[in-house]
C-alpha atoms as a PDB file:
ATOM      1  CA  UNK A   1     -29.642   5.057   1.896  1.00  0.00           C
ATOM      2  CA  UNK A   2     -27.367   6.083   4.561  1.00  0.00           C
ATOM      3  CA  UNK A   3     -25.241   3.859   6.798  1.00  0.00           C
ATOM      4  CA  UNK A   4     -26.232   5.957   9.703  1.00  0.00           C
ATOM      5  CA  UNK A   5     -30.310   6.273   9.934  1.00  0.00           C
ATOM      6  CA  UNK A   6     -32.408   6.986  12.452  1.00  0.00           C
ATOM      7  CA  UNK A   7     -35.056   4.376  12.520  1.00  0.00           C
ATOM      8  CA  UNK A   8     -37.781   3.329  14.931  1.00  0.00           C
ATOM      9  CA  UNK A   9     -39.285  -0.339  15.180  1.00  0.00           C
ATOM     10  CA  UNK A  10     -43.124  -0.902  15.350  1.00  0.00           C
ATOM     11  CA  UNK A  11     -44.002  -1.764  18.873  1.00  0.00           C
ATOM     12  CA  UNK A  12     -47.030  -3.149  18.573  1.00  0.00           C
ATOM     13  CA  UNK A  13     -47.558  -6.567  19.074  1.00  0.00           C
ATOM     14  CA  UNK A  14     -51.088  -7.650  17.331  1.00  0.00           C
ATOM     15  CA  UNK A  15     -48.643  -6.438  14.541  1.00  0.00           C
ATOM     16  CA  UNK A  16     -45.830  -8.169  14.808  1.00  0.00           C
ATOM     17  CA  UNK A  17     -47.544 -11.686  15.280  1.00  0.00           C
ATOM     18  CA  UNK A  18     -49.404 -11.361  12.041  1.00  0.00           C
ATOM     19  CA  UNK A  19     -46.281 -10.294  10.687  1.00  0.00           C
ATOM     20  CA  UNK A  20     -44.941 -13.358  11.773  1.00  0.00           C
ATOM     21  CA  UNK A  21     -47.672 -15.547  10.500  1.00  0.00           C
ATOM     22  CA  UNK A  22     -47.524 -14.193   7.229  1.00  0.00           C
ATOM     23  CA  UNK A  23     -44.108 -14.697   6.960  1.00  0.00           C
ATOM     24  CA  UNK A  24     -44.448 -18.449   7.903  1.00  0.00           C
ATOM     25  CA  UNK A  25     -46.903 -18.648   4.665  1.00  0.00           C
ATOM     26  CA  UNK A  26     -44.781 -16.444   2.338  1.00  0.00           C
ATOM     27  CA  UNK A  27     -40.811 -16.572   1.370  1.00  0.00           C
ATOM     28  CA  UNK A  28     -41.364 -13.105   0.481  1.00  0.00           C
ATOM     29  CA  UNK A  29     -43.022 -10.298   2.203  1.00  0.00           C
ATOM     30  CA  UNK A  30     -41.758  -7.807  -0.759  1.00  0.00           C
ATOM     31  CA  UNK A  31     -45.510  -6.816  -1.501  1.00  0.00           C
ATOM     32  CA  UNK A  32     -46.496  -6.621   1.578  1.00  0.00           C
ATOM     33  CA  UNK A  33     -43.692  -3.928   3.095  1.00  0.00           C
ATOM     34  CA  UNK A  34     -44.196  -1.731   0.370  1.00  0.00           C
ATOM     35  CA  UNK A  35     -47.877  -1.372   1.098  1.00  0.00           C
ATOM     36  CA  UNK A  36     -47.556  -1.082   4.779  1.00  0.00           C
ATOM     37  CA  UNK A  37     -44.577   1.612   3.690  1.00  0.00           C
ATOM     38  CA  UNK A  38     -46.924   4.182   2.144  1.00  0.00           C
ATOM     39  CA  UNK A  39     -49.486   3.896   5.035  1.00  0.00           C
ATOM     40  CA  UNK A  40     -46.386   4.382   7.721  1.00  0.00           C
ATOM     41  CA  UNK A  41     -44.826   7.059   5.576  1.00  0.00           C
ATOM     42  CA  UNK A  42     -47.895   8.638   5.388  1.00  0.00           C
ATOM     43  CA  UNK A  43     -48.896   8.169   8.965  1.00  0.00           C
ATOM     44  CA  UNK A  44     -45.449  10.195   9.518  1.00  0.00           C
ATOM     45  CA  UNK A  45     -46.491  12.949   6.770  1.00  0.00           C
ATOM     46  CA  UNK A  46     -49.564  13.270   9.111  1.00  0.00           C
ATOM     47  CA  UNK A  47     -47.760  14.169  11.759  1.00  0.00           C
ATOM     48  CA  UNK A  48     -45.578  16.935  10.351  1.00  0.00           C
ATOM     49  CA  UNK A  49     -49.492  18.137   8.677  1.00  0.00           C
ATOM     50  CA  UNK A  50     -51.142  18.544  12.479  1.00  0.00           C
ATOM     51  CA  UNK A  51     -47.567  18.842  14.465  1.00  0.00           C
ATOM     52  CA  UNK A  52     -47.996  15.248  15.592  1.00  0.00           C
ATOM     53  CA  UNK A  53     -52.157  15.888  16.791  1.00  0.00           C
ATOM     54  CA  UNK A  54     -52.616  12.973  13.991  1.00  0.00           C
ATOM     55  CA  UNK A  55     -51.427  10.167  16.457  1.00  0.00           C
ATOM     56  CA  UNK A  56     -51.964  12.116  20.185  1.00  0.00           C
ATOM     57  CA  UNK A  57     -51.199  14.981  21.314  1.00  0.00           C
ATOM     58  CA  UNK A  58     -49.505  18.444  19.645  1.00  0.00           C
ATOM     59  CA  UNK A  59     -46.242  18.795  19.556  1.00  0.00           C
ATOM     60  CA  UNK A  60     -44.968  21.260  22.412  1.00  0.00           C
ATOM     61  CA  UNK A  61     -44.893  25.085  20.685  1.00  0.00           C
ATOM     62  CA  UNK A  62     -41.528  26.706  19.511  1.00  0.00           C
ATOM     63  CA  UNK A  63     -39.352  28.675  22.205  1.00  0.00           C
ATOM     64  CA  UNK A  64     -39.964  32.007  21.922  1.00  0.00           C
ATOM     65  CA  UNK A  65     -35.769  32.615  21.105  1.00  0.00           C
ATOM     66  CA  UNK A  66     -36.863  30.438  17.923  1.00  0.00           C
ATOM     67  CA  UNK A  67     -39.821  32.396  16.573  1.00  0.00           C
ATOM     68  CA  UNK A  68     -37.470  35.357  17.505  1.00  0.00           C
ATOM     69  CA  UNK A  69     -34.959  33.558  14.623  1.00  0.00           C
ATOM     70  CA  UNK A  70     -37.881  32.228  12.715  1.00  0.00           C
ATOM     71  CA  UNK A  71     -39.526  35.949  11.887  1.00  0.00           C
ATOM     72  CA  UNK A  72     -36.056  37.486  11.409  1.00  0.00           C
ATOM     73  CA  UNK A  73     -35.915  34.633   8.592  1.00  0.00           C
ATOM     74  CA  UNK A  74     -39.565  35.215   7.068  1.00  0.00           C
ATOM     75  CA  UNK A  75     -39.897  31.681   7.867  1.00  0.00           C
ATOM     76  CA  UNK A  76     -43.539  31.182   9.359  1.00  0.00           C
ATOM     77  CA  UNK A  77     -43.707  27.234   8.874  1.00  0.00           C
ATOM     78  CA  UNK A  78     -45.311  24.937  11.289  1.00  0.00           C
ATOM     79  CA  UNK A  79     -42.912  23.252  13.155  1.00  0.00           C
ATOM     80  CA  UNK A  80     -40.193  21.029  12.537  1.00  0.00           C
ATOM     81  CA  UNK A  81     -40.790  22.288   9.245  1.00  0.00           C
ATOM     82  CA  UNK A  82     -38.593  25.337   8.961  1.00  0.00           C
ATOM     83  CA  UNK A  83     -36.759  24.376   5.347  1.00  0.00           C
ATOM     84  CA  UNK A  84     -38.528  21.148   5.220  1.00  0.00           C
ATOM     85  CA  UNK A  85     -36.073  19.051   4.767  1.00  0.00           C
ATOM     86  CA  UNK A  86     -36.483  16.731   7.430  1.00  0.00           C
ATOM     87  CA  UNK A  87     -40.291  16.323   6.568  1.00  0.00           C
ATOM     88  CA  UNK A  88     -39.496  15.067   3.044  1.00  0.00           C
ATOM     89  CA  UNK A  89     -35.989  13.025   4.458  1.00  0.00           C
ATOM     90  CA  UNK A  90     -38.066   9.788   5.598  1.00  0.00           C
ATOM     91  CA  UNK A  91     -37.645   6.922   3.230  1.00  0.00           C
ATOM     92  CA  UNK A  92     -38.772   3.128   3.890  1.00  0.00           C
ATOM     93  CA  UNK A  93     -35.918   0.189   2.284  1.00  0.00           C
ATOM     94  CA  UNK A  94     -38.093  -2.839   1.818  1.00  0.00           C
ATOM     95  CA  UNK A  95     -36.173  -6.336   1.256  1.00  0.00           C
ATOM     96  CA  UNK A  96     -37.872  -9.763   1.236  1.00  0.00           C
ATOM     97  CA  UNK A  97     -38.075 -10.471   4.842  1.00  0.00           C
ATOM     98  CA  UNK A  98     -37.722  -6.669   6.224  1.00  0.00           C
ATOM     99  CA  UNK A  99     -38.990  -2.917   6.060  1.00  0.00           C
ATOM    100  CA  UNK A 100     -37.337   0.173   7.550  1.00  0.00           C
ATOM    101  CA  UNK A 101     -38.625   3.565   8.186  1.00  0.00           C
ATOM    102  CA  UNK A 102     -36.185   5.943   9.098  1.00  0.00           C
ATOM    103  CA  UNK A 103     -34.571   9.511   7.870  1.00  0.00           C
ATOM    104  CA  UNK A 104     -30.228  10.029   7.506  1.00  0.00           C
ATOM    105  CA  UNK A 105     -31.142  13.281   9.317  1.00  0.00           C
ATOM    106  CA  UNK A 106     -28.632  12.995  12.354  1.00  0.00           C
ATOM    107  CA  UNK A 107     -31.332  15.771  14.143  1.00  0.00           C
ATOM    108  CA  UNK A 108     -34.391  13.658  13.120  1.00  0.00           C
ATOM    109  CA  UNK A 109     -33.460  11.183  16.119  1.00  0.00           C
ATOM    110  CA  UNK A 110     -32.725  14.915  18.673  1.00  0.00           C
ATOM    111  CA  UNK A 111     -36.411  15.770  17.530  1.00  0.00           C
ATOM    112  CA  UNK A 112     -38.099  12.602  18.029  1.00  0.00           C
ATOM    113  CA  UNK A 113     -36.834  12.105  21.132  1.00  0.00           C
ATOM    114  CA  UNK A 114     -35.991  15.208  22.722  1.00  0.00           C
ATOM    115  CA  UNK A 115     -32.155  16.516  24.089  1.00  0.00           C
ATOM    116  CA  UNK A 116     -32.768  17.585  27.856  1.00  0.00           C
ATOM    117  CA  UNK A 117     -29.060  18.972  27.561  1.00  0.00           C
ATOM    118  CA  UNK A 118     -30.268  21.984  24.882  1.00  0.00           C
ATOM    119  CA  UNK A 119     -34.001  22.408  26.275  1.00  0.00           C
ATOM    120  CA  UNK A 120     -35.438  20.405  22.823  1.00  0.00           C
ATOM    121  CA  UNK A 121     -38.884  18.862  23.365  1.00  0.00           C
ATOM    122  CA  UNK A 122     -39.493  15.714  21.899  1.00  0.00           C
ATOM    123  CA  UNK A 123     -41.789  15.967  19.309  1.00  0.00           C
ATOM    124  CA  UNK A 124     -42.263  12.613  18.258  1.00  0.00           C
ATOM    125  CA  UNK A 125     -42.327  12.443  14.365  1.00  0.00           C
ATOM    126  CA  UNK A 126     -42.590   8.096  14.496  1.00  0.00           C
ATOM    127  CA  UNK A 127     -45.796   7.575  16.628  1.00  0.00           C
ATOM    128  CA  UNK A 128     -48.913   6.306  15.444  1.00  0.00           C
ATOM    129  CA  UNK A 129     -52.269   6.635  16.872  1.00  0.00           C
ATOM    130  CA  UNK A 130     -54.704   4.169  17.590  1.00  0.00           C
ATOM    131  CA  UNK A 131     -56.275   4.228  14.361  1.00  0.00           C
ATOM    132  CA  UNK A 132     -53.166   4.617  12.374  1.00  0.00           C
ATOM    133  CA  UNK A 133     -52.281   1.116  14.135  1.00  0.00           C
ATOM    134  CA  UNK A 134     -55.913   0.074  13.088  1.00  0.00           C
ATOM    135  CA  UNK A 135     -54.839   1.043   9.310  1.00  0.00           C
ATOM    136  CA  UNK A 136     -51.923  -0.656   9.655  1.00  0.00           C
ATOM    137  CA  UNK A 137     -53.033  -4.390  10.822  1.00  0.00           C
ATOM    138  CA  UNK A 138     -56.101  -3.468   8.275  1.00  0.00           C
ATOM    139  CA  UNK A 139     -53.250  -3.845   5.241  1.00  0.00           C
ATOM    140  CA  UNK A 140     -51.838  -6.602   7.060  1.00  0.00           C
ATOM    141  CA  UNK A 141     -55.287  -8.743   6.706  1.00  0.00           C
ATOM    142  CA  UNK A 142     -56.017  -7.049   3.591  1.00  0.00           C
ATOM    143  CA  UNK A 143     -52.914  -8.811   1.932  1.00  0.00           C
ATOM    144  CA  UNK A 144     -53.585 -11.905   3.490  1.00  0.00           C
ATOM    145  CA  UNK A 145     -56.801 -12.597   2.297  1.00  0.00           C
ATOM    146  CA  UNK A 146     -55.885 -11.318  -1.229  1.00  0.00           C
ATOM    147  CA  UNK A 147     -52.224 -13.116  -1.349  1.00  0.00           C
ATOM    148  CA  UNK A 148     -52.301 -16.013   1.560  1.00  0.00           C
ATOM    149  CA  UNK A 149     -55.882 -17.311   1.841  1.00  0.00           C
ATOM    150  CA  UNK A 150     -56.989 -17.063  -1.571  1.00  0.00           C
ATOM    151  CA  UNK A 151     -53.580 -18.883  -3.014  1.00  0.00           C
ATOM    152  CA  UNK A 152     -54.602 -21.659  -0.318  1.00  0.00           C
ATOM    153  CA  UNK A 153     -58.070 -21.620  -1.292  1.00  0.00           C
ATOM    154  CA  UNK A 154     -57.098 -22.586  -5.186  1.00  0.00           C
ATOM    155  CA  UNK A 155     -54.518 -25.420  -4.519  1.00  0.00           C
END
């Protein structure tokens, strides 16, 4: 993975205190992460599949100097998908005690987030809706009851 990534931290914060509990129970959240990895990385993959409608609204249409570029191209993807690199460049690390969703694409940060300075929208890639938050905290509890409460159950 890249030294340079552009990453985003979950907000949320029915999220992070079960995070914390859990990681008061466990020395190692390992498991855990790489669950709540696919659901995030797919949460993201949603977004590039509706142009970000998956968790609110659409993502602002191209400028019309960019469908200009796109047809002389033959390139009639959806947006923010034009090679698809970027799609296919977020990655989640997972270690013991943390997980990180990001992409080394120095533009995935410029889309997310917009750049007023070249007229870029943001188009945020990293935002989850309601019920992709739902999902999430679903794992969360999901993993407790399977890993946590049943292991206290038995001793």
């Amino acid at each position: 993975m890249a030294d340079k990534m552009f990453t985003a931290k979950i907000n949320d914060e029915e999220i992070k205190k079960k995070l914390t509990e859990l990681a008061d129970l466990t020395s190692d959240l390992k498991p855990l992460f790489r669950v709540l990895r696919q659901t995030i990385l797919a949460a993201i993959d949603d977004n590039f599949t509706t142009e970000g409608t998956a968790s609110g609204d659409k993502w602002e249409e191209l400028s019309e100097k960019w469908v200009a570029e796109r047809i002389k191209h033959g390139k009639f993807s959806k947006i923010l998908q034009y090679e698809g690199d970027l799609r296919t460049s977020f990655i989640g690390k997972v270690t013991s005690n943390d997980l990180t969703i990001g992409s080394p694409k120095e533009y995935a940060a410029v889309h997310n987030f917009g750049y007023e300075e070249r007229n870029m929208p943001k188009r945020e890639i990293i935002r989850f809706s309601d019920q992709q938050i739902e999902d999430i905290v679903f794992e969360l509890h999901r993993w407790y009851i399977k890993n946590i409460k049943y292991a206290t159950k038995r001793s």
